[in-house]
PDB file of N, CA and C in Angstrom:
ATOM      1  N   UNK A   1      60.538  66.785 110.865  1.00  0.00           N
ATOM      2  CA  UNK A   1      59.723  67.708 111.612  1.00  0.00           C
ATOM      3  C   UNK A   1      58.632  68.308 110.718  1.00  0.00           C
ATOM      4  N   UNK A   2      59.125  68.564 109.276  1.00  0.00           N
ATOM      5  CA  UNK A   2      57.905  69.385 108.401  1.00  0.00           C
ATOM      6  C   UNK A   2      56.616  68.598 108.187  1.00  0.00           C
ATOM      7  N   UNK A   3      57.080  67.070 108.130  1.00  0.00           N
ATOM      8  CA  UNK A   3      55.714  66.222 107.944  1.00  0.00           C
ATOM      9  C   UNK A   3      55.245  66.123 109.079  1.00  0.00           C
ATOM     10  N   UNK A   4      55.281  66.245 110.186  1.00  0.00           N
ATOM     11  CA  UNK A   4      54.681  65.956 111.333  1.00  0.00           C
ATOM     12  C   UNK A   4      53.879  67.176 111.566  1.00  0.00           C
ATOM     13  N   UNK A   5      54.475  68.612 110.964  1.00  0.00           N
ATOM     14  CA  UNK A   5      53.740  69.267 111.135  1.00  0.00           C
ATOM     15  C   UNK A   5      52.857  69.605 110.451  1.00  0.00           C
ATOM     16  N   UNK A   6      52.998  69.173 109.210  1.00  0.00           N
ATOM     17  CA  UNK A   6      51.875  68.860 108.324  1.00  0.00           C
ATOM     18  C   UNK A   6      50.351  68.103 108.659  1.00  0.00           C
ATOM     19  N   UNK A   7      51.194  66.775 109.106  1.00  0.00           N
ATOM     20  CA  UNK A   7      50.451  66.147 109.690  1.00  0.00           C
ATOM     21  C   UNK A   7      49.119  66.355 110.918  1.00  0.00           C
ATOM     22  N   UNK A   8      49.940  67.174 110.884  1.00  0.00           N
ATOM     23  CA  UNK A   8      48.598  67.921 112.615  1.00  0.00           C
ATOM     24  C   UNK A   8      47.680  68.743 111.761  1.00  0.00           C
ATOM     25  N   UNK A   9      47.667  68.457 110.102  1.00  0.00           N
ATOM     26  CA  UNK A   9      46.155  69.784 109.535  1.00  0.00           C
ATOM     27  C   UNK A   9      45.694  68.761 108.885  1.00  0.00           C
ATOM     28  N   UNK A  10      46.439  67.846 108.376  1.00  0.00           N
ATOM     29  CA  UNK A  10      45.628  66.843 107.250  1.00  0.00           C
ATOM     30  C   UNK A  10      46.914  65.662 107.074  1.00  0.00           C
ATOM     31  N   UNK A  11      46.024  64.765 107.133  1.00  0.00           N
ATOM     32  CA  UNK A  11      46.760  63.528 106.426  1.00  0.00           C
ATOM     33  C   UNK A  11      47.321  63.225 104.942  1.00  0.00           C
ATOM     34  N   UNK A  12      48.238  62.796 104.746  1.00  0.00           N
ATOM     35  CA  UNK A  12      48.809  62.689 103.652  1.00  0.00           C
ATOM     36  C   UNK A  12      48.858  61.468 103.026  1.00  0.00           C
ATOM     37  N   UNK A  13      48.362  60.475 104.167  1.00  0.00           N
ATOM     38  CA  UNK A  13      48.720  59.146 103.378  1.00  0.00           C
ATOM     39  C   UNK A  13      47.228  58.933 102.307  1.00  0.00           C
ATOM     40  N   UNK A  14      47.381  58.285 101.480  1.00  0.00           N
ATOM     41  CA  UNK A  14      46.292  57.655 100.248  1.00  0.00           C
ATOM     42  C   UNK A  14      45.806  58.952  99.528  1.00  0.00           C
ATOM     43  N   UNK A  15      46.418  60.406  99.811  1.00  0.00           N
ATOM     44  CA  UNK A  15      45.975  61.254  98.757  1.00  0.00           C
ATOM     45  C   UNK A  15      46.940  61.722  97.576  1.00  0.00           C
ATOM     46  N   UNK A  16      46.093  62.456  97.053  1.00  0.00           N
ATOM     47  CA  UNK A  16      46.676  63.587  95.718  1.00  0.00           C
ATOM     48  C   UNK A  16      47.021  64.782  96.045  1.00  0.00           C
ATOM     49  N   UNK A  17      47.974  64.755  95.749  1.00  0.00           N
ATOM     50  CA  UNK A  17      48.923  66.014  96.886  1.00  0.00           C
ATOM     51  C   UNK A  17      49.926  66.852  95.335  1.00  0.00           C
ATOM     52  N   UNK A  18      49.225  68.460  95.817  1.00  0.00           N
ATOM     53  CA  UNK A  18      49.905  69.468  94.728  1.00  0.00           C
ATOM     54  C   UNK A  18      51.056  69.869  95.915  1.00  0.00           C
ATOM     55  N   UNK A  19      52.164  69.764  95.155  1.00  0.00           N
ATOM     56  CA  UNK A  19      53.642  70.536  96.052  1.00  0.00           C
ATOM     57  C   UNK A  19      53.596  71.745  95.236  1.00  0.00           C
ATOM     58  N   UNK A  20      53.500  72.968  95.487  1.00  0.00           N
ATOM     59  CA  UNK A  20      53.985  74.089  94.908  1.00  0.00           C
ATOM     60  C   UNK A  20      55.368  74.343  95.584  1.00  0.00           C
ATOM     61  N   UNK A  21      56.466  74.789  95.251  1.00  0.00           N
ATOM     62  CA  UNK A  21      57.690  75.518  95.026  1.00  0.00           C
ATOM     63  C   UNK A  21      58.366  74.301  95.526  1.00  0.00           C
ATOM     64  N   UNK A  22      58.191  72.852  94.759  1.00  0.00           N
ATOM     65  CA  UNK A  22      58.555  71.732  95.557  1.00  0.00           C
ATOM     66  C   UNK A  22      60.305  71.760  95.610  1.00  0.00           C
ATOM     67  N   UNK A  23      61.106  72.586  94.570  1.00  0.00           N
ATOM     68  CA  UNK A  23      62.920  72.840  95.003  1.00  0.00           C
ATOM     69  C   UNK A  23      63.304  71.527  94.654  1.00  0.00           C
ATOM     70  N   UNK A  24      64.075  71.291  95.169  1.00  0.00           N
ATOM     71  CA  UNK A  24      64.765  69.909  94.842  1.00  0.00           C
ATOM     72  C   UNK A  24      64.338  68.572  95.441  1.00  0.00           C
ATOM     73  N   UNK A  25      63.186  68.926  95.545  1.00  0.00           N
ATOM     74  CA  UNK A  25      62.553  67.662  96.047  1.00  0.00           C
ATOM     75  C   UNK A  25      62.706  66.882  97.399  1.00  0.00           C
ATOM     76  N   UNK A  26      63.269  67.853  98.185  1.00  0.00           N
ATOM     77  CA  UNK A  26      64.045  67.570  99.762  1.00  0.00           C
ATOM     78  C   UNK A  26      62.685  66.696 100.306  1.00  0.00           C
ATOM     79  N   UNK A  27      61.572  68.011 100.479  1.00  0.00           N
ATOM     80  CA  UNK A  27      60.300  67.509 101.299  1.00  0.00           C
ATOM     81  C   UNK A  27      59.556  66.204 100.643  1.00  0.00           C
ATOM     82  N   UNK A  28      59.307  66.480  99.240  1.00  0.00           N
ATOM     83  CA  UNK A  28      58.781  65.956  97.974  1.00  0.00           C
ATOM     84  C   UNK A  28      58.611  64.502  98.530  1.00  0.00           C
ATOM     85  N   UNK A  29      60.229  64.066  98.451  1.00  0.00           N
ATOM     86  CA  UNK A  29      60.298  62.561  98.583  1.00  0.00           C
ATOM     87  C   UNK A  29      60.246  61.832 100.570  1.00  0.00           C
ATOM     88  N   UNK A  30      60.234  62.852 101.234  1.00  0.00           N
ATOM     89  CA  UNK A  30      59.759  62.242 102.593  1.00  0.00           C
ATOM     90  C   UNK A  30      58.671  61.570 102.624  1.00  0.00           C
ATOM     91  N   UNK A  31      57.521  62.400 102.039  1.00  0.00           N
ATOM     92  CA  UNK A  31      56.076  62.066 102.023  1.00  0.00           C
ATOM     93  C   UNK A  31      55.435  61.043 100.996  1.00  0.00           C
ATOM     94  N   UNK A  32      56.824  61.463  99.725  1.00  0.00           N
ATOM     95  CA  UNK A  32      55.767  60.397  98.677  1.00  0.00           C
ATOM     96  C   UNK A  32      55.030  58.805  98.992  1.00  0.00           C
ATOM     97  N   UNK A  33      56.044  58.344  99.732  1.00  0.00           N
ATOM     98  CA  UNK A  33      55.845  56.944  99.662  1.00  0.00           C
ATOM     99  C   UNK A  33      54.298  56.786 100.200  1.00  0.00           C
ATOM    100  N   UNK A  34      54.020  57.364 101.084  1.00  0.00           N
ATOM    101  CA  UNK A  34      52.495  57.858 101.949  1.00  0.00           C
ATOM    102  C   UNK A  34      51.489  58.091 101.126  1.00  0.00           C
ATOM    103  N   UNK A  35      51.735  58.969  99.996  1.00  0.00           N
ATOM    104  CA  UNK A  35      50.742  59.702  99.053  1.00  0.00           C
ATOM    105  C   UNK A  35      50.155  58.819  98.079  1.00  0.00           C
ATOM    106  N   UNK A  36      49.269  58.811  97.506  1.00  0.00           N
ATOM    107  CA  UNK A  36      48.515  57.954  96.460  1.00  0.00           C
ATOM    108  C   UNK A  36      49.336  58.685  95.154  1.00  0.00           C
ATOM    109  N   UNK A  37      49.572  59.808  95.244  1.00  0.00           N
ATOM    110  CA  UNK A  37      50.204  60.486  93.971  1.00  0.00           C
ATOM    111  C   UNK A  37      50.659  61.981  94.215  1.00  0.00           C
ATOM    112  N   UNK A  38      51.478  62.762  93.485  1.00  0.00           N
ATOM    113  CA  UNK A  38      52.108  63.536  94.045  1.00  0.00           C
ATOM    114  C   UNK A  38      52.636  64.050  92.483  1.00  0.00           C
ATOM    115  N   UNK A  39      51.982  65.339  92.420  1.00  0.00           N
ATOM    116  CA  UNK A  39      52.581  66.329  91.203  1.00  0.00           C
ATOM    117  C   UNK A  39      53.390  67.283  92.206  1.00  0.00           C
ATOM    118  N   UNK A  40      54.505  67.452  91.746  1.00  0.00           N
ATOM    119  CA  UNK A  40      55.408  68.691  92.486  1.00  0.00           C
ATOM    120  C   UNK A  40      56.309  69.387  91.398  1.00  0.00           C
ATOM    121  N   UNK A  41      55.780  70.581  91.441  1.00  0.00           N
ATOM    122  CA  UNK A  41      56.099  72.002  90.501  1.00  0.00           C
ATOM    123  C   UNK A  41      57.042  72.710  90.888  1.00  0.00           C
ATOM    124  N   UNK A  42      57.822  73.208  90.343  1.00  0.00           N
ATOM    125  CA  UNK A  42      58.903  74.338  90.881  1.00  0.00           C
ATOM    126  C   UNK A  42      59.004  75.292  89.696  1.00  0.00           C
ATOM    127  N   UNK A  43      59.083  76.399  89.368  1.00  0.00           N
ATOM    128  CA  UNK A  43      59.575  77.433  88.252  1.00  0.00           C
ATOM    129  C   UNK A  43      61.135  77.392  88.278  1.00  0.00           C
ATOM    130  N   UNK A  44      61.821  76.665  88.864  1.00  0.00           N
ATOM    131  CA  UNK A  44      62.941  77.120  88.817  1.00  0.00           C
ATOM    132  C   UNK A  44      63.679  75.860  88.347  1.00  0.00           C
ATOM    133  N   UNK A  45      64.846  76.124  86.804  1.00  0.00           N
ATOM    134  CA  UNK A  45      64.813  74.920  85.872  1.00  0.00           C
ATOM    135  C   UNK A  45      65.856  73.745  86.988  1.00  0.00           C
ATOM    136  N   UNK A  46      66.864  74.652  87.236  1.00  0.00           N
ATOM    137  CA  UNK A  46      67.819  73.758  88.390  1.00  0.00           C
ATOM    138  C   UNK A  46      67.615  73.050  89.777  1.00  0.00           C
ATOM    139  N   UNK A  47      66.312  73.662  90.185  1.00  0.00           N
ATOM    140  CA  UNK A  47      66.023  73.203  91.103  1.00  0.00           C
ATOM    141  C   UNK A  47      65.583  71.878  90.384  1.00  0.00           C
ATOM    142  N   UNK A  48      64.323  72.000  89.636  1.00  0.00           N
ATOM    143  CA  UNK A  48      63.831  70.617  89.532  1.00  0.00           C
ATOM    144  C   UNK A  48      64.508  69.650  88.705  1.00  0.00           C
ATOM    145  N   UNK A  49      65.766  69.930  87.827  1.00  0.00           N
ATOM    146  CA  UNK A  49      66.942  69.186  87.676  1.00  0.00           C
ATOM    147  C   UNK A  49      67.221  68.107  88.354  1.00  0.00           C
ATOM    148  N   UNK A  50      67.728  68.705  89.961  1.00  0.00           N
ATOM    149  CA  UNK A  50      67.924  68.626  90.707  1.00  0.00           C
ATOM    150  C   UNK A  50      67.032  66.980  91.615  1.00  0.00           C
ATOM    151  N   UNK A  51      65.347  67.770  91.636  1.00  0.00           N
ATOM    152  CA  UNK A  51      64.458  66.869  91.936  1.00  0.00           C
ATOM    153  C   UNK A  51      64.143  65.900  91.187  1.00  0.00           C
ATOM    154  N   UNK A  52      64.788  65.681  89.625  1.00  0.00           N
ATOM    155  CA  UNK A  52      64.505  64.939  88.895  1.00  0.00           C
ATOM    156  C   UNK A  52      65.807  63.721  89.472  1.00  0.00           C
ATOM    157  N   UNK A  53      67.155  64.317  89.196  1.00  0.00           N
ATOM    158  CA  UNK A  53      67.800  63.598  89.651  1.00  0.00           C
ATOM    159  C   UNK A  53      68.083  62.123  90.977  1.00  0.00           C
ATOM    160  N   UNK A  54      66.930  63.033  91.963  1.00  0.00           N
ATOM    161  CA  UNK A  54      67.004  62.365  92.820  1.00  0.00           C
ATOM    162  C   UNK A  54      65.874  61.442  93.012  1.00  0.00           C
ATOM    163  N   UNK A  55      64.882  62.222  92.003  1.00  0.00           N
ATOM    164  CA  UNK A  55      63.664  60.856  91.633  1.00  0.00           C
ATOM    165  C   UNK A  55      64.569  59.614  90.876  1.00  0.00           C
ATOM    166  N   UNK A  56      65.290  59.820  90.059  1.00  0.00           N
ATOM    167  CA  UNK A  56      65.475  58.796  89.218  1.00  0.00           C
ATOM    168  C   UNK A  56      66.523  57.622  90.382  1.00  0.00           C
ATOM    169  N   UNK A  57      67.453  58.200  91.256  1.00  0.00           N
ATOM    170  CA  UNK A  57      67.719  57.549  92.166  1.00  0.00           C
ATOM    171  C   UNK A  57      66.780  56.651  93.264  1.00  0.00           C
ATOM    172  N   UNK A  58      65.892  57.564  93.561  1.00  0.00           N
ATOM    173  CA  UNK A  58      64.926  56.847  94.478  1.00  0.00           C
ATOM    174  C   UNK A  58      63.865  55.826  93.349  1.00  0.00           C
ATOM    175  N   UNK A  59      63.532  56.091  92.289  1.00  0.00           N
ATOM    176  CA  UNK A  59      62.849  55.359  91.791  1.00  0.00           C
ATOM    177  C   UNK A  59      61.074  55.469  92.717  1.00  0.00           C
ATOM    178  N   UNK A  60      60.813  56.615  92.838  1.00  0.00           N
ATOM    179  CA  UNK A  60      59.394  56.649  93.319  1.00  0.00           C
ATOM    180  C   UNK A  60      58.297  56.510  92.366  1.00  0.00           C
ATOM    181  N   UNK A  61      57.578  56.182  92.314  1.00  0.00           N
ATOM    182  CA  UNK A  61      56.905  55.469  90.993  1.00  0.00           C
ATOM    183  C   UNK A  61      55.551  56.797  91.193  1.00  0.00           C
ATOM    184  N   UNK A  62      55.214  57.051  92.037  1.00  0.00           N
ATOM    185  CA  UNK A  62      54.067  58.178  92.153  1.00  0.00           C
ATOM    186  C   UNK A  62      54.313  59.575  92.410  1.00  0.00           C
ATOM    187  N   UNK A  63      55.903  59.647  91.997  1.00  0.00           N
ATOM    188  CA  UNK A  63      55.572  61.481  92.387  1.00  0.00           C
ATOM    189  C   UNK A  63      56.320  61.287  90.432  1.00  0.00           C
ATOM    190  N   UNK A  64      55.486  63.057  89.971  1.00  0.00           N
ATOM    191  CA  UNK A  64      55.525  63.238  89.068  1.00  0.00           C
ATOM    192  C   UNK A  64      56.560  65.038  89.106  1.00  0.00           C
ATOM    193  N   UNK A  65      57.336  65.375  88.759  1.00  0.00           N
ATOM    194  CA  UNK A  65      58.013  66.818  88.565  1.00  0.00           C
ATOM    195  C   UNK A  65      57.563  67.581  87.664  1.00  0.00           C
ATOM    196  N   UNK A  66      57.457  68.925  87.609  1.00  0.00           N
ATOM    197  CA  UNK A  66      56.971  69.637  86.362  1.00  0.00           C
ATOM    198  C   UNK A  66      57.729  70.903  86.244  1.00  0.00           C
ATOM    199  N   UNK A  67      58.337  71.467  85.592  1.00  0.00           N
ATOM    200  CA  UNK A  67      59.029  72.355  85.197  1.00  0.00           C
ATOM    201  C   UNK A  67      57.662  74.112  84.881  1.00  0.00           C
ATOM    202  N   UNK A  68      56.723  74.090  86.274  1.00  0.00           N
ATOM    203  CA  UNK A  68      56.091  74.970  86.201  1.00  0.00           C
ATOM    204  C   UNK A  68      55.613  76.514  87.455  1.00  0.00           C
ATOM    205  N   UNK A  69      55.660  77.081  87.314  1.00  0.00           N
ATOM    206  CA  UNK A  69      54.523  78.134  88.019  1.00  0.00           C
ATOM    207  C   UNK A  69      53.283  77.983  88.571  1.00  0.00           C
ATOM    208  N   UNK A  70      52.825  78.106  89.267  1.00  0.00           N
ATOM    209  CA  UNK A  70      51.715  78.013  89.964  1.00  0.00           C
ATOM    210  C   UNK A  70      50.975  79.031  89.223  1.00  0.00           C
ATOM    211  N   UNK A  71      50.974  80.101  88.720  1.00  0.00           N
ATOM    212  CA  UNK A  71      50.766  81.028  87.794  1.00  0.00           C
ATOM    213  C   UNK A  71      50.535  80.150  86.444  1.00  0.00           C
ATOM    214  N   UNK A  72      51.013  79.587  85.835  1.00  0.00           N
ATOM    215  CA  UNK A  72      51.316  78.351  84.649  1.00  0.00           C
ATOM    216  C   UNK A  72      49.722  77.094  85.130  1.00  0.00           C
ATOM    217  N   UNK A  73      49.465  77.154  86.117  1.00  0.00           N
ATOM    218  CA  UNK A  73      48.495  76.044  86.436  1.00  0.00           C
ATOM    219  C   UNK A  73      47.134  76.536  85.729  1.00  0.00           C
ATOM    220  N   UNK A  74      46.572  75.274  85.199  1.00  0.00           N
ATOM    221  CA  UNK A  74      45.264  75.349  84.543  1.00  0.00           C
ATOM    222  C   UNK A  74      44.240  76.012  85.211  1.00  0.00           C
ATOM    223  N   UNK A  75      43.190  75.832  85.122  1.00  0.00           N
ATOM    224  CA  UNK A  75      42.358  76.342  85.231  1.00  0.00           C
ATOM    225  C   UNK A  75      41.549  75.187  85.570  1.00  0.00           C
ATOM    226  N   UNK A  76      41.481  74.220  85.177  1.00  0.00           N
ATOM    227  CA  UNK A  76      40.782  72.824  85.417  1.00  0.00           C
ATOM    228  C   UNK A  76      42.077  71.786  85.359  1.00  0.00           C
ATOM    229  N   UNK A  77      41.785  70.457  86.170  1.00  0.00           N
ATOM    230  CA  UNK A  77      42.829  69.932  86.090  1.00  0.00           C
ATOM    231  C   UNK A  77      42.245  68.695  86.877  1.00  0.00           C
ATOM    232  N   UNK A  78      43.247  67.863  86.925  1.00  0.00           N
ATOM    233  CA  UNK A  78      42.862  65.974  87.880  1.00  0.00           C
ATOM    234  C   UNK A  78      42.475  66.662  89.191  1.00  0.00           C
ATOM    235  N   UNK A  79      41.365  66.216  89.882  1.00  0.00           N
ATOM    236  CA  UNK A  79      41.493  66.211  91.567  1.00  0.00           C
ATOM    237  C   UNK A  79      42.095  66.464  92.215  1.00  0.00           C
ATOM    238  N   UNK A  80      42.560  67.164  93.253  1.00  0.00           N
ATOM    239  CA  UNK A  80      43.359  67.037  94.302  1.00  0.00           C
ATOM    240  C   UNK A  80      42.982  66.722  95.366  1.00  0.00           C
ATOM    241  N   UNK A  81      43.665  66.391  96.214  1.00  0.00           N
ATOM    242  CA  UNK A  81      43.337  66.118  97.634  1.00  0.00           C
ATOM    243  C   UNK A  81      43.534  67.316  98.820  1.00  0.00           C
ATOM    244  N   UNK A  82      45.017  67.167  98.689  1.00  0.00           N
ATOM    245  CA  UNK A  82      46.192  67.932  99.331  1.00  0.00           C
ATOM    246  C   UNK A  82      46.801  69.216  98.317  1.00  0.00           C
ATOM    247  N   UNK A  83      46.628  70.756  98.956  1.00  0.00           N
ATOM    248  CA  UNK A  83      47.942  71.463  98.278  1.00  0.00           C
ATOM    249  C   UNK A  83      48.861  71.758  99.332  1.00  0.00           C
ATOM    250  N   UNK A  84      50.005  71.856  98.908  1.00  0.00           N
ATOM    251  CA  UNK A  84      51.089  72.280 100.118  1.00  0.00           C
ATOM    252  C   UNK A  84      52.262  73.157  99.217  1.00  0.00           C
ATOM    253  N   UNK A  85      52.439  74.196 100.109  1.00  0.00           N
ATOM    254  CA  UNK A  85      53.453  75.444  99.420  1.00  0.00           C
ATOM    255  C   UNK A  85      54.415  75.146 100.598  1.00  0.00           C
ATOM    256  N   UNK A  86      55.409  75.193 100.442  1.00  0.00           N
ATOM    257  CA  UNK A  86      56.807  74.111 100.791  1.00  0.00           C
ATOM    258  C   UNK A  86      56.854  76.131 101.629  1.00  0.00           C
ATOM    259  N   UNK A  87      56.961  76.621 101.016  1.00  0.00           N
ATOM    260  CA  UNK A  87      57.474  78.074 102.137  1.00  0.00           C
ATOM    261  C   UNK A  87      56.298  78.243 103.158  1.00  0.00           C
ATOM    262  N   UNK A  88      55.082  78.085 103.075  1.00  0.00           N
ATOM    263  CA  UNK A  88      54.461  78.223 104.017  1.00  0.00           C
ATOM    264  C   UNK A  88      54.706  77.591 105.241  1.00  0.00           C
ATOM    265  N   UNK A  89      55.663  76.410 105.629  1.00  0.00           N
ATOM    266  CA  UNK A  89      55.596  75.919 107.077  1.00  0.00           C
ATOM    267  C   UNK A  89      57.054  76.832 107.305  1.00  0.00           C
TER     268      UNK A  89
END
């Protein structure tokens, strides 16, 4: 249901997509396969444990995890396409 409702503001397939508070990667990996690439951040160390774990199971070759804050984000950085804050829907 969350990607569909995503889906009704912007497309996800062939972009660069920022996940802020991406958690354990529940949403993360619905969408990746769609995405051209996919950084997803969480501040929280267990959560993305967690999302790491289940990357290494799925073997998704384009989403990347980061052990950060949105607060922690540069100031300049690669392109994006897409941002999505996982609490906002």
């Amino acid at each position: 249901m969350e990607i569909r409702l995503i889906e009704r503001f912007t497309t996800l397939k062939g972009r660069r997509i920022l996940e802020v508070g991406c958690g354990d990667g529940r949403l993360t990996f619905q969408y990746a396969r769609a995405a051209r690439e996919v950084l997803a951040i969480d501040p929280a160390r267990l959560s993305i444990e967690d999302a790491l774990d289940e990357h290494a199971a799925l073997r998704v070759a384009n989403v990347t995890l980061r052990l950060r804050s949105i607060e922690q984000w540069p100031a300049r950085g690669a392109p994006l396409d897409v941002a999505l804050f996982r609490w906002s829907l």
